[in-house]
C-alpha atoms as a PDB file:
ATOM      1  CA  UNK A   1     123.371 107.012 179.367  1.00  0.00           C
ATOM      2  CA  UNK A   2     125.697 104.951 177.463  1.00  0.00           C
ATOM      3  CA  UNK A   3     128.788 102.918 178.558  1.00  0.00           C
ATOM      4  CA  UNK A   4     130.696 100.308 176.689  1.00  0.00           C
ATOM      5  CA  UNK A   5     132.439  97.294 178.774  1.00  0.00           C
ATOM      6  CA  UNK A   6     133.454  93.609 179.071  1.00  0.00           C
ATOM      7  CA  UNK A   7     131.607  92.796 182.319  1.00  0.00           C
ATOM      8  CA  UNK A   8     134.885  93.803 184.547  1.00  0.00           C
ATOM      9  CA  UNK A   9     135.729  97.576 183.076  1.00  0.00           C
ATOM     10  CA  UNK A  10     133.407 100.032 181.616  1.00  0.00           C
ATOM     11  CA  UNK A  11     133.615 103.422 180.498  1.00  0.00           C
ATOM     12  CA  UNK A  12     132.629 105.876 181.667  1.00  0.00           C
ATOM     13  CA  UNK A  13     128.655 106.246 181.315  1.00  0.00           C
ATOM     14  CA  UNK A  14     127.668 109.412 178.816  1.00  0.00           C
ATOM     15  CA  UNK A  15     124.371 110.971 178.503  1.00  0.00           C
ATOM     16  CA  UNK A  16     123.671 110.650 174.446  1.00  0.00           C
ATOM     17  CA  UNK A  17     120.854 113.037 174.473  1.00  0.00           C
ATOM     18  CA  UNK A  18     117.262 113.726 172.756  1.00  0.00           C
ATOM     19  CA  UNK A  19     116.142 111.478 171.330  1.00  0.00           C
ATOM     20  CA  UNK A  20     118.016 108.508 172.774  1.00  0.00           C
ATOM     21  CA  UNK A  21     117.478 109.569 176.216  1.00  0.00           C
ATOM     22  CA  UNK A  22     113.736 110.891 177.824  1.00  0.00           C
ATOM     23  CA  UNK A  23     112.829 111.582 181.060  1.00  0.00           C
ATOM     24  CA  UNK A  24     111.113 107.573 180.442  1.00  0.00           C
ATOM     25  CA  UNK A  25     112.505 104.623 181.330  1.00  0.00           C
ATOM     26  CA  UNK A  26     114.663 104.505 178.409  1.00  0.00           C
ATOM     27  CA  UNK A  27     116.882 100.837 178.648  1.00  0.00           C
ATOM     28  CA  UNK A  28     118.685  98.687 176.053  1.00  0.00           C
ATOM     29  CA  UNK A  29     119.953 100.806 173.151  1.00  0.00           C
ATOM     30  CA  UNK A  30     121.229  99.347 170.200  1.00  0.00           C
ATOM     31  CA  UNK A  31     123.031 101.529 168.126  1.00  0.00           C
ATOM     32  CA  UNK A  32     122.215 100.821 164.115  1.00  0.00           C
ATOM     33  CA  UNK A  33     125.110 102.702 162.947  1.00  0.00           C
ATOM     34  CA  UNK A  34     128.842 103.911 163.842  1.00  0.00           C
ATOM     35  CA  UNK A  35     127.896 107.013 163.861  1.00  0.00           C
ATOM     36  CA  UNK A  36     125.737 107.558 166.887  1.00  0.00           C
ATOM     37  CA  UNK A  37     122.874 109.200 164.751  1.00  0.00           C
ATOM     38  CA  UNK A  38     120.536 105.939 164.636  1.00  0.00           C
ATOM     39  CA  UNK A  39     119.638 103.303 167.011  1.00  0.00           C
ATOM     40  CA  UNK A  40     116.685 101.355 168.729  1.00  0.00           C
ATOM     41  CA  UNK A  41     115.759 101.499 172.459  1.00  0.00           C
ATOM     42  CA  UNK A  42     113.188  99.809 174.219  1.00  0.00           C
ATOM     43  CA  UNK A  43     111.300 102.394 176.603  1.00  0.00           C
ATOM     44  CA  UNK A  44     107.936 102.989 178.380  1.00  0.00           C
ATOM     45  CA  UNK A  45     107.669 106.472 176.744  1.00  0.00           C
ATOM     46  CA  UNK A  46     104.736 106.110 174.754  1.00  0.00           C
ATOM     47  CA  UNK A  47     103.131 103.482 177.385  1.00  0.00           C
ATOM     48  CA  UNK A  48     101.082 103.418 180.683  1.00  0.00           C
ATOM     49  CA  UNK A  49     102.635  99.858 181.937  1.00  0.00           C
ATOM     50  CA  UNK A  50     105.208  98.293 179.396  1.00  0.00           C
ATOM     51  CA  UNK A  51     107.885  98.334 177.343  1.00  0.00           C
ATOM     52  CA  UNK A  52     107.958  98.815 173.466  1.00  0.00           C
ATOM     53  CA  UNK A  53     110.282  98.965 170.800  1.00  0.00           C
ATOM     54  CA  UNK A  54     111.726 102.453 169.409  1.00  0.00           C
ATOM     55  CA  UNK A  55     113.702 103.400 166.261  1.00  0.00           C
ATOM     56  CA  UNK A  56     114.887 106.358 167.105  1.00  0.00           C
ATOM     57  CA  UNK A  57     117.392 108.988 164.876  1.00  0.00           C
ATOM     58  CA  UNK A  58     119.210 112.171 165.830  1.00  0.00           C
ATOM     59  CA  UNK A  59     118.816 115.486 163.598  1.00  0.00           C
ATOM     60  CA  UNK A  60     120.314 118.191 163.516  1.00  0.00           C
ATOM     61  CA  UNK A  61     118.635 121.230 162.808  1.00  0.00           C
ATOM     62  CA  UNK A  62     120.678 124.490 161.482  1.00  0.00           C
ATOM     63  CA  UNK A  63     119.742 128.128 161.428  1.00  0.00           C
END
């Protein structure tokens, strides 16, 4: 989920999908462009007890 704020109002949260969000303890994303497509999350995906660093990028894939 994603939600941009100033401490007193946010937006409202929005689920930005695979591969930003897992079914992990996915916290802290950091978007590296404007475009939503890019960004860096720290997570416990890949891990058994902590939490690591993740570039991750969206694709899309047409038929």
């Amino acid at each position: 989920m994603e939600s941009e704020g100033d401490f007193t109002n946010w937006s409202e949260p929005r689920n930005v999908g695979y591969p930003f969000n897992s079914s992990k303890d996915d916290i802290y994303y950091t978007p590296a462009d404007n475009s939503d497509t890019e960004g860096y999350i720290s997570s416990d995906r890949e891990s058994l007890c902590c939490l690591e660093v993740f570039n991750v990028k969206r694709e899309y894939l047409y038929s």
